[in-house]
C-alpha atoms as a PDB file:
ATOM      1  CA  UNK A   1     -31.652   7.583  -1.875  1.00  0.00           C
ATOM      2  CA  UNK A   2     -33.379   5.010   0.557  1.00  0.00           C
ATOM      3  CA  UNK A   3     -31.696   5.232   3.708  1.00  0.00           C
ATOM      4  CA  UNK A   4     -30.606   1.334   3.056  1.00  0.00           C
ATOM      5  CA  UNK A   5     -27.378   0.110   4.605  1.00  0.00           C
ATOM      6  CA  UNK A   6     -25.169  -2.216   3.730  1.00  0.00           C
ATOM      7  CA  UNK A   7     -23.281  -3.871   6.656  1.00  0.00           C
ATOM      8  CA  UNK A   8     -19.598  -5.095   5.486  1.00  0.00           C
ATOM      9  CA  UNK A   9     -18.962  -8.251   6.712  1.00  0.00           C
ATOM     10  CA  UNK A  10     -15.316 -10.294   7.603  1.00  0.00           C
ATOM     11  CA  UNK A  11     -15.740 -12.052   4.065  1.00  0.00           C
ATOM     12  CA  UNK A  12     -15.848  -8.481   2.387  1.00  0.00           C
ATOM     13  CA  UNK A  13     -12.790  -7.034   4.337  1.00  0.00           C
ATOM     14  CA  UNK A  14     -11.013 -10.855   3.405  1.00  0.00           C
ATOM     15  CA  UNK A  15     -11.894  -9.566  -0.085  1.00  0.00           C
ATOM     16  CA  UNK A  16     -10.534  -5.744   0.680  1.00  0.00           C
ATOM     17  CA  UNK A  17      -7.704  -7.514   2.107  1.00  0.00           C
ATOM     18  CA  UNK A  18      -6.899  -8.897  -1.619  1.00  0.00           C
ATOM     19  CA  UNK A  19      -8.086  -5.616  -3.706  1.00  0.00           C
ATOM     20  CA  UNK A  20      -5.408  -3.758  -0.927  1.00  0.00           C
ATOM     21  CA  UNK A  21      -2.498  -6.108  -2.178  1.00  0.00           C
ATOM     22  CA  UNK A  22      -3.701  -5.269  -5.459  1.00  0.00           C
ATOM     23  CA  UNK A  23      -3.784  -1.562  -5.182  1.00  0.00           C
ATOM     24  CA  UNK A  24      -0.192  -2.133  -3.584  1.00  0.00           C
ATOM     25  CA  UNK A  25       1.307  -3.509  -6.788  1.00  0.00           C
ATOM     26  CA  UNK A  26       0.247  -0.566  -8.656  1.00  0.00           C
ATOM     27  CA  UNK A  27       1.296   2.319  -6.548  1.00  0.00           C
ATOM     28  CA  UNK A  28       4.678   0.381  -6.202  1.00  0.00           C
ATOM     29  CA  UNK A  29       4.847  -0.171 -10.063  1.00  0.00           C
ATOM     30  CA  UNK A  30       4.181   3.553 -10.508  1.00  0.00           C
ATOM     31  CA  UNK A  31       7.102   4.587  -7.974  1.00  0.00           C
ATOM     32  CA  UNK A  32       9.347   2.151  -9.932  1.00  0.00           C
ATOM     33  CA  UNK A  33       8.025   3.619 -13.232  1.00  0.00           C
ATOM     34  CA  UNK A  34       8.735   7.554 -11.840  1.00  0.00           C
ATOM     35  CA  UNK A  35      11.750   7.006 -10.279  1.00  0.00           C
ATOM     36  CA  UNK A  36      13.049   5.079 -13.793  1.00  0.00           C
ATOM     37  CA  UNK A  37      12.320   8.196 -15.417  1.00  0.00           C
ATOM     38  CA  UNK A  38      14.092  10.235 -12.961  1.00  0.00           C
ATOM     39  CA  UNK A  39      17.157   8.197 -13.498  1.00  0.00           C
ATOM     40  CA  UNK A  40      17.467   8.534 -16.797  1.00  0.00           C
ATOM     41  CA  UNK A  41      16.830  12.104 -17.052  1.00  0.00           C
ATOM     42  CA  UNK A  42      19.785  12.777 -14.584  1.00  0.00           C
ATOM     43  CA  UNK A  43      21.517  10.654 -16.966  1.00  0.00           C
ATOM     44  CA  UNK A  44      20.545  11.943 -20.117  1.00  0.00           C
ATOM     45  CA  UNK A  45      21.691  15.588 -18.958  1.00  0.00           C
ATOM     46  CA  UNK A  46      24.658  16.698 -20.845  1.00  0.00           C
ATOM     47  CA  UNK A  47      26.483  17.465 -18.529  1.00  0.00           C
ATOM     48  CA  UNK A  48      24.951  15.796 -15.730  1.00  0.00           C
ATOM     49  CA  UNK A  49      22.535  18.178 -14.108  1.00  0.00           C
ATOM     50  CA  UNK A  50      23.029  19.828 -10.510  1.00  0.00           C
ATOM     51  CA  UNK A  51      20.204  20.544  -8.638  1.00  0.00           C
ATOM     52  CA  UNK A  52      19.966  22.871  -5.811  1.00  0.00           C
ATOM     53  CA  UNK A  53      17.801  21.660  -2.883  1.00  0.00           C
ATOM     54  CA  UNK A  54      15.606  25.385  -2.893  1.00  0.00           C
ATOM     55  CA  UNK A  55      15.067  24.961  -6.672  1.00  0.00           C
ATOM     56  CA  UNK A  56      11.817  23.917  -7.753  1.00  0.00           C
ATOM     57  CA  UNK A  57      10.697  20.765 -10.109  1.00  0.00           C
ATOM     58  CA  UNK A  58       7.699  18.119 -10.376  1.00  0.00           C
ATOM     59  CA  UNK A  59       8.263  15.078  -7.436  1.00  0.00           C
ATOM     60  CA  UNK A  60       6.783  12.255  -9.207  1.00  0.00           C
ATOM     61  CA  UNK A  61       8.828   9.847  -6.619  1.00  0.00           C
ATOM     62  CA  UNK A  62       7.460  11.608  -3.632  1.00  0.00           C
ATOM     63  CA  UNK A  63       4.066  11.817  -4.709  1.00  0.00           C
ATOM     64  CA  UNK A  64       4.316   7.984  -5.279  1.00  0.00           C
ATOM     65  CA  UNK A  65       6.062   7.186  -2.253  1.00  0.00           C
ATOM     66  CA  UNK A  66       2.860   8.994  -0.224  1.00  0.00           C
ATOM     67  CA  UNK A  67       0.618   6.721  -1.963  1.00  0.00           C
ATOM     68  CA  UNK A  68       2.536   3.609  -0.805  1.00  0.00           C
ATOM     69  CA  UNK A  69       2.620   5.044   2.857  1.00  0.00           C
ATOM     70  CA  UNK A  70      -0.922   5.663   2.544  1.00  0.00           C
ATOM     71  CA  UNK A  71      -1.110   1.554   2.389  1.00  0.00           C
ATOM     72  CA  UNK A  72       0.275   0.599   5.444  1.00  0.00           C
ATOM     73  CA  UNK A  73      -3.022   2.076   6.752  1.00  0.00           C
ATOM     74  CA  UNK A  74      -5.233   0.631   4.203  1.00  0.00           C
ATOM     75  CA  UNK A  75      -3.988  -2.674   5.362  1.00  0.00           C
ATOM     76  CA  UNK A  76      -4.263  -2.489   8.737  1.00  0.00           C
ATOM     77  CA  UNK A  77      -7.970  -1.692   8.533  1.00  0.00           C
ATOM     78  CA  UNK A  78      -9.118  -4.183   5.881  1.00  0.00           C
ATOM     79  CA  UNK A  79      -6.885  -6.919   7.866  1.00  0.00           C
ATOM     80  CA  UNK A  80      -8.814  -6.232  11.128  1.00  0.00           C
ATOM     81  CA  UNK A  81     -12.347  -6.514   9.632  1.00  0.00           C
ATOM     82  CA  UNK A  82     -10.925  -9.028   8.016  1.00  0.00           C
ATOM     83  CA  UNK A  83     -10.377 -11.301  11.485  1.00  0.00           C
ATOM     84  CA  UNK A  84      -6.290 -11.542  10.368  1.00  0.00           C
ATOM     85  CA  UNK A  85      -5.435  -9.166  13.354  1.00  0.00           C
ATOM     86  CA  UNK A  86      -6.678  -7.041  16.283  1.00  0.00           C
ATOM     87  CA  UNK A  87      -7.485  -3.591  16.846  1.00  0.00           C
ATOM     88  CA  UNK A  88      -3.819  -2.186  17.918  1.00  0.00           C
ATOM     89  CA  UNK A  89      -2.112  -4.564  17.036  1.00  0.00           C
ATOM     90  CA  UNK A  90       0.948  -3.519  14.757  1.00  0.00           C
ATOM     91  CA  UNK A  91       2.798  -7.338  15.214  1.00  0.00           C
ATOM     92  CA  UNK A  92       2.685  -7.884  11.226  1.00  0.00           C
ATOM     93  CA  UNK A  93       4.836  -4.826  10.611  1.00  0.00           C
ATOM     94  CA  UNK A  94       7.292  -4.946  13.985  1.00  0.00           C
ATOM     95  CA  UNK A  95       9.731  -7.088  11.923  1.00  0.00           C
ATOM     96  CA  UNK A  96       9.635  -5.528   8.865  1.00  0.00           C
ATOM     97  CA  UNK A  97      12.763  -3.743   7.366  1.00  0.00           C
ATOM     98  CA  UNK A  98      11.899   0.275   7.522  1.00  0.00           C
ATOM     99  CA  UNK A  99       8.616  -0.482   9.632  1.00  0.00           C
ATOM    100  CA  UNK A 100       9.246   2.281  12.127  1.00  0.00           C
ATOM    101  CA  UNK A 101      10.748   4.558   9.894  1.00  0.00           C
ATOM    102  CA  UNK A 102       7.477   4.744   7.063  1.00  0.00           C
ATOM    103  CA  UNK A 103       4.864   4.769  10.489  1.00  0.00           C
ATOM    104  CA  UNK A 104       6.699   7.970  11.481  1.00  0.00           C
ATOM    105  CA  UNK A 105       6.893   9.044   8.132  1.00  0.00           C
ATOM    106  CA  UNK A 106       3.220   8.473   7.358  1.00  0.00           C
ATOM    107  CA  UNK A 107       2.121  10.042   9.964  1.00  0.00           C
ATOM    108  CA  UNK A 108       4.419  13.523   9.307  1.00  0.00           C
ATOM    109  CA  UNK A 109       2.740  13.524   6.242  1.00  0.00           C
ATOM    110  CA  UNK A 110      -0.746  12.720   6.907  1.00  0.00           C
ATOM    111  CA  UNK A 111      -1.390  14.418  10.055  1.00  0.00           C
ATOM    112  CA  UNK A 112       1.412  17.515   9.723  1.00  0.00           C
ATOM    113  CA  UNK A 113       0.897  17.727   6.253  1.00  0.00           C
ATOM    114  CA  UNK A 114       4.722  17.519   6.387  1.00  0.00           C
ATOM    115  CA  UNK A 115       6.526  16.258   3.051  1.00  0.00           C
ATOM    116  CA  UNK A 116      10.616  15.228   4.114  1.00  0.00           C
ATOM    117  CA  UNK A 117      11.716  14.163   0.796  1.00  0.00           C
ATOM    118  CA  UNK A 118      12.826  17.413  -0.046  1.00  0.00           C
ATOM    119  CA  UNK A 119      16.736  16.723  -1.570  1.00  0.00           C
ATOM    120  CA  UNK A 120      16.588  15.012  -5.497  1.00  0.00           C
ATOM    121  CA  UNK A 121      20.385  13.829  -6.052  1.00  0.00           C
ATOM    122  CA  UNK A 122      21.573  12.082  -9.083  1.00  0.00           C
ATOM    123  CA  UNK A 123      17.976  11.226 -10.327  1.00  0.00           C
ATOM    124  CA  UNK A 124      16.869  10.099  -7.051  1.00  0.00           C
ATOM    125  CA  UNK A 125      15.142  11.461  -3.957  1.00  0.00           C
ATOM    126  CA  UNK A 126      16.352  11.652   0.138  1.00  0.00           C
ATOM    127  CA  UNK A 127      15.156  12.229   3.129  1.00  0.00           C
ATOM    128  CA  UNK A 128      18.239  15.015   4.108  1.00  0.00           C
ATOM    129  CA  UNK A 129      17.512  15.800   7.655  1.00  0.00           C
ATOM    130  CA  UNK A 130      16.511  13.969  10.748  1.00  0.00           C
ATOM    131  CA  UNK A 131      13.173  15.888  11.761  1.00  0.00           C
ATOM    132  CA  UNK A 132      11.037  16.453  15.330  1.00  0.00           C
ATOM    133  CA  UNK A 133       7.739  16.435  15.498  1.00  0.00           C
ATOM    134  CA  UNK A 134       4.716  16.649  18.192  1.00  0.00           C
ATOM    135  CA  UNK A 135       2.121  13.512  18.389  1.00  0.00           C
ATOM    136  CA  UNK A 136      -0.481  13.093  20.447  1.00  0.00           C
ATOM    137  CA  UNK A 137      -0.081   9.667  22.637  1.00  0.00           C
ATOM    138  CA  UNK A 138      -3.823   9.665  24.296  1.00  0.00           C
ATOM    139  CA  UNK A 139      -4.014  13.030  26.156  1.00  0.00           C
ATOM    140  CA  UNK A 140      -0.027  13.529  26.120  1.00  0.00           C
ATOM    141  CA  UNK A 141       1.780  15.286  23.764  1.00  0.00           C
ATOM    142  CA  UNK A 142       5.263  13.625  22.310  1.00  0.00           C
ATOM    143  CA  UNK A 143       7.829  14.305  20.863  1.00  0.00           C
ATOM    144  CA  UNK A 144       8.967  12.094  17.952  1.00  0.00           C
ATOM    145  CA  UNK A 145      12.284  11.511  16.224  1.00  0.00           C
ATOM    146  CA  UNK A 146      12.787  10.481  12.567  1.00  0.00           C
ATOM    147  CA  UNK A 147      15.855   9.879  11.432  1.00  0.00           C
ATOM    148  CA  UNK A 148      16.796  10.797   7.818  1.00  0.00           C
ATOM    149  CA  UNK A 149      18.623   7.054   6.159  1.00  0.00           C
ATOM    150  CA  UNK A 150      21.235   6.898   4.082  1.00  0.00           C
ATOM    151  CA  UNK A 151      18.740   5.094   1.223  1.00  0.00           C
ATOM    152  CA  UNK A 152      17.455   6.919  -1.502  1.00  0.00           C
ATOM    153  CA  UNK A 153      13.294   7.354  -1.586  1.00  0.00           C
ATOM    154  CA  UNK A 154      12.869   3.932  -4.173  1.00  0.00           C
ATOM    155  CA  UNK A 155      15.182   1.503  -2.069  1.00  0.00           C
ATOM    156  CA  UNK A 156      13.450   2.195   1.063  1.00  0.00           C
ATOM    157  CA  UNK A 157      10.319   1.717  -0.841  1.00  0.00           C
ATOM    158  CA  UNK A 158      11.047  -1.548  -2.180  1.00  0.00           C
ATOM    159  CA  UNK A 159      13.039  -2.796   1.136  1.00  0.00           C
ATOM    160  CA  UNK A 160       9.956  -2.463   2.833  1.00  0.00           C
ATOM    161  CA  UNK A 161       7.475  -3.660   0.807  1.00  0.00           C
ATOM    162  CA  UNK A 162       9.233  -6.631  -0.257  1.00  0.00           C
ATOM    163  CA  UNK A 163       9.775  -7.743   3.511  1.00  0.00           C
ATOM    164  CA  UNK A 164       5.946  -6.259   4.462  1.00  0.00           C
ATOM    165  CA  UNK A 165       4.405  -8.349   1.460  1.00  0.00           C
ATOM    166  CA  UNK A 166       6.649 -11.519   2.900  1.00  0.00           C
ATOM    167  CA  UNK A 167       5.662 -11.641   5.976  1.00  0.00           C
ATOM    168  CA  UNK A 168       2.105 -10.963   5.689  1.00  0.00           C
ATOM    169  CA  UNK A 169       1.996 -13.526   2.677  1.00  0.00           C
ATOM    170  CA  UNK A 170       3.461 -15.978   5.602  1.00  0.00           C
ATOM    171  CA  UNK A 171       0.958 -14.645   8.541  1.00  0.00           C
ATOM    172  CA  UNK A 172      -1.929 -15.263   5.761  1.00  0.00           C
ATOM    173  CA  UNK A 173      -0.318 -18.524   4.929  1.00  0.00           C
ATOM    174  CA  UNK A 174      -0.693 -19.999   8.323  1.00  0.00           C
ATOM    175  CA  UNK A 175      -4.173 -18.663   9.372  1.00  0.00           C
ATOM    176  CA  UNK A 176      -6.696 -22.353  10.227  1.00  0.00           C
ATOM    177  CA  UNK A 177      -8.134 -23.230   7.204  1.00  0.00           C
ATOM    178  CA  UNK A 178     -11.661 -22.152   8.554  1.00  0.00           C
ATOM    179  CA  UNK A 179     -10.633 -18.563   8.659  1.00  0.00           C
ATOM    180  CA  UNK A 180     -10.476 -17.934   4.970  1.00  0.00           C
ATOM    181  CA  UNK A 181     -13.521 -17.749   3.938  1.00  0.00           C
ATOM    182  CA  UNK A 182     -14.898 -18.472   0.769  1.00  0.00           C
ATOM    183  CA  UNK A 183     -17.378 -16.594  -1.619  1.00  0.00           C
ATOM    184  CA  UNK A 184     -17.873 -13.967  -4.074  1.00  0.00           C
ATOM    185  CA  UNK A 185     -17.566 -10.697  -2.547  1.00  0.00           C
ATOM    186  CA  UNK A 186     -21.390  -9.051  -3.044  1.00  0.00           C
ATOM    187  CA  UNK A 187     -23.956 -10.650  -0.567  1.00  0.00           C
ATOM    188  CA  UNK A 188     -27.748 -10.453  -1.050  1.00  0.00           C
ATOM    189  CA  UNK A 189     -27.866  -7.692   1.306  1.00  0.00           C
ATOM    190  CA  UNK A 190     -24.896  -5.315  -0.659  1.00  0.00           C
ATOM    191  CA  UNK A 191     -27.745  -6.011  -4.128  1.00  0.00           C
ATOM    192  CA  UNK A 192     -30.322  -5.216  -2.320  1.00  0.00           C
ATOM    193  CA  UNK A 193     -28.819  -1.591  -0.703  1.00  0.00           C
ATOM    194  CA  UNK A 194     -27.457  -1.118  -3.929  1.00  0.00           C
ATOM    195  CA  UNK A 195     -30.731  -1.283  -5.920  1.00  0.00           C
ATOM    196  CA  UNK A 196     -31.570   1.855  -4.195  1.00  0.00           C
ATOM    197  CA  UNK A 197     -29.302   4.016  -6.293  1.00  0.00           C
ATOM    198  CA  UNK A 198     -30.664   6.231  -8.658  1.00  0.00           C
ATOM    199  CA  UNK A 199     -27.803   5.156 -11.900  1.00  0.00           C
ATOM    200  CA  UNK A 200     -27.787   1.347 -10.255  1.00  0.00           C
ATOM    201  CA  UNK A 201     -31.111   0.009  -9.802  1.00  0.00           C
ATOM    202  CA  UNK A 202     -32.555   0.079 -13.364  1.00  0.00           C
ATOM    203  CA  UNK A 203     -29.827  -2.669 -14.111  1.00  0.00           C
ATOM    204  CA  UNK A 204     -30.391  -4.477 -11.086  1.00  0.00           C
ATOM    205  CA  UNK A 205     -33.946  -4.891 -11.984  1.00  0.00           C
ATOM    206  CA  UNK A 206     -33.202  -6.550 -15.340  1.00  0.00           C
ATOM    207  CA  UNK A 207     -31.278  -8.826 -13.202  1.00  0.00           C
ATOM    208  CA  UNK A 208     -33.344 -11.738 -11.796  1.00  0.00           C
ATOM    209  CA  UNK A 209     -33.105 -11.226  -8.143  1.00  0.00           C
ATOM    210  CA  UNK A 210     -32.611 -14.994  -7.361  1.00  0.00           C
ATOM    211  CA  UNK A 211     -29.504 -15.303  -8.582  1.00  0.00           C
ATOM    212  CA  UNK A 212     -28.352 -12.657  -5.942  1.00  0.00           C
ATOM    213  CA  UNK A 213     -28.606 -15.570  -3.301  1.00  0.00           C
ATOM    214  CA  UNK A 214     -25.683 -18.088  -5.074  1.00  0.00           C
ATOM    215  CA  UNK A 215     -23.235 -15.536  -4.710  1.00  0.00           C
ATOM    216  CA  UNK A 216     -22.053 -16.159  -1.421  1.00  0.00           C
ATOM    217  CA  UNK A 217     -22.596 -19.722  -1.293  1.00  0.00           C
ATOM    218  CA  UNK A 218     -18.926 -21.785  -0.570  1.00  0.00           C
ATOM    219  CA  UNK A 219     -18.171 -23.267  -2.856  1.00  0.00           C
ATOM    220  CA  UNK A 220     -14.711 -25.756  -2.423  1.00  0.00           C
ATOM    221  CA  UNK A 221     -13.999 -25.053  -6.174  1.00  0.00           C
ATOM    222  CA  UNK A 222     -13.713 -20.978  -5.413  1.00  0.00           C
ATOM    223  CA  UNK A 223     -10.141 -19.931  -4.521  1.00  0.00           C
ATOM    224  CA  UNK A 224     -10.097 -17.601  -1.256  1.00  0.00           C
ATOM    225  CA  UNK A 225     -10.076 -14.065  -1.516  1.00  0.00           C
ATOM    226  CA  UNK A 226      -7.216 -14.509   1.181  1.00  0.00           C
ATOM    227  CA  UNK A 227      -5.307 -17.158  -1.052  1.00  0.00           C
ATOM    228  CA  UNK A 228      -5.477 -14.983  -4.236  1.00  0.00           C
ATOM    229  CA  UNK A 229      -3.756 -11.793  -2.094  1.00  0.00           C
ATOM    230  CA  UNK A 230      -0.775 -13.817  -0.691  1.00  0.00           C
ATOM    231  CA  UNK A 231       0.049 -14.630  -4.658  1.00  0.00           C
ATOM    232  CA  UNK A 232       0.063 -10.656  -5.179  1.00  0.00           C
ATOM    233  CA  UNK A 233       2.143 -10.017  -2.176  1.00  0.00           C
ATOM    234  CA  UNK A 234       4.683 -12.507  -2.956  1.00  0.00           C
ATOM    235  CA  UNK A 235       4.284 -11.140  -6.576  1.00  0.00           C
ATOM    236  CA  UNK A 236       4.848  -7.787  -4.921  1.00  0.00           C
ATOM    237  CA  UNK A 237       7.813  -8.895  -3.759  1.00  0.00           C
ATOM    238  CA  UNK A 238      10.060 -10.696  -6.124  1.00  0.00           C
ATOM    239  CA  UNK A 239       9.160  -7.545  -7.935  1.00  0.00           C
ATOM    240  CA  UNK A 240      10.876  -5.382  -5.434  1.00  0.00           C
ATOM    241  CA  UNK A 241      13.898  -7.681  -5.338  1.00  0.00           C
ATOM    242  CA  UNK A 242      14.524  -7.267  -8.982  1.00  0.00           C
ATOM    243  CA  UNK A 243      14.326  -3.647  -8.723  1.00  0.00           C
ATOM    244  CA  UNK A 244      16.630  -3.840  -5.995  1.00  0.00           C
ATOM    245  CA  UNK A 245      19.240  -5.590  -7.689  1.00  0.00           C
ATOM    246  CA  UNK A 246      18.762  -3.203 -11.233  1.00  0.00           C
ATOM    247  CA  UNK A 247      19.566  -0.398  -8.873  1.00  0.00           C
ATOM    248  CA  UNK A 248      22.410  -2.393  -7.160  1.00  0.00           C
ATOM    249  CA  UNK A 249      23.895  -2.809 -11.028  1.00  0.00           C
ATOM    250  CA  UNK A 250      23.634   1.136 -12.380  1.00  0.00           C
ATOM    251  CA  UNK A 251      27.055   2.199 -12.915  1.00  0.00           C
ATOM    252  CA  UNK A 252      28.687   5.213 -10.833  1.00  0.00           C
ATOM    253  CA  UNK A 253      28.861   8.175 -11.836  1.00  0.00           C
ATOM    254  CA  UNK A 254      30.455   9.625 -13.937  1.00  0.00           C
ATOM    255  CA  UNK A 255      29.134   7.092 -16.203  1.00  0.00           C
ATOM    256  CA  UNK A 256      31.428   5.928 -19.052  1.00  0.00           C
END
């Protein structure tokens, strides 16, 4: 290929911003979905199963819950190229529920290659023991503390995310009106590095190439790409709360 660049611009990251909250929605519809499952096969069991921490079987709910963690990152980036926040900056997340918590978590995982949700009780998956680990804070080496909570894997999931998705819904809420851009998300310039792929640019060509030049004209009519993710993330979050409160109504066990 050419050695053609396309430069990503603060309207692109406003529109990564919205594909994030997107991408959000699924992985927290999967965890729901998994950990569902894993309910009801604890349930199912006649009798009721007992599971030994050492023994193995699949972690659906884990797996999902690294994909959600995975997120917080995800956001951060596309929100600073997107002009919402600044580099180091971590204001958005300071008062959400479990905010500390899933940054130490994320970072056991993704930089120890650590997983903690090791103990599956009753269908549903724990954190059992408070863990130490070594990060690096510039050239000093810390230690860091995570404390295992009482919740199970899906209610700090959905804890967080519904408070996460509420507040940055409000932060992107109140941003000046001139700060949400408007457009589609592929410029002139992303056609025009993209015309130099091998499977790409035979379509492109049939395309007529002055119709690339509309695309990113504003146009009042055109919701924002910031508007459309604050209805996801508040989406996002009156679907955590009725999780919250199906969990909050399954019946102790034994079940009757």
């Amino acid at each position: 290929m050419s050695a053609y660049y396309h430069l990503i611009d603060v309207l692109a990251f406003q529109h990564q911003v919205d594909h994030a909250a997107a991408e959000l929605k699924f992985r927290m519809s999967e965890l729901i979905e998994e950990s569902l499952n894993e309910i009801k096969h604890f349930q199912n069991s006649m009798p009721p199963m007992s599971i030994s921490l050492d023994e193995k079987r699949p972690q659906p709910v884990p797996y999902r819950f690294s994909s959600v963690l995975a997120m917080l990152q995800t956001f951060r980036d596309a929100l600073i190229g997107a002009g919402v926040i600044t580099k180091g900056s971590s204001d958005i997340e300071d008062g959400v529920h479990h905010a500390d918590l899933f940054r130490k978590l994320r970072n056991a995982i993704v930089h120890d290659g650590y997983r903690p949700i090791s103990a599956w009780v009753e269908g549903r998956y724990y954190l059992p023991v408070n863990v130490k680990r070594s990060s690096k804070r510039g050239n000093k080496e810390v230690e860091v503390e995570i404390i295992a909570p009482a919740e199970d894997v899906e209610t700090l999931c959905l804890q967080f995310a519904a408070s996460y998705c509420e507040t940055l819904a409000a932060r992107l809420d109140g941003l000046p009106v001139d700060q949400k851009l408007r457009g589609l998300e592929f410029s002139r310039d992303w056609f025009a590095a993209a015309g130099n792929h091998p499977a790409i640019k035979p379509l492109l060509e049939m395309i007529d190439p002055s119709r690339h030049e509309d695309l990113r004209t504003a146009n009042a009519e055109l919701p924002t790409p910031l508007h459309d993710a604050t209805i996801k993330l508040r989406e996002i979050a009156d679907l955590c709360r009725t999780r919250l409160h199906e969990l909050e109504s399954l019946p102790v066990y034994p079940f009757p």
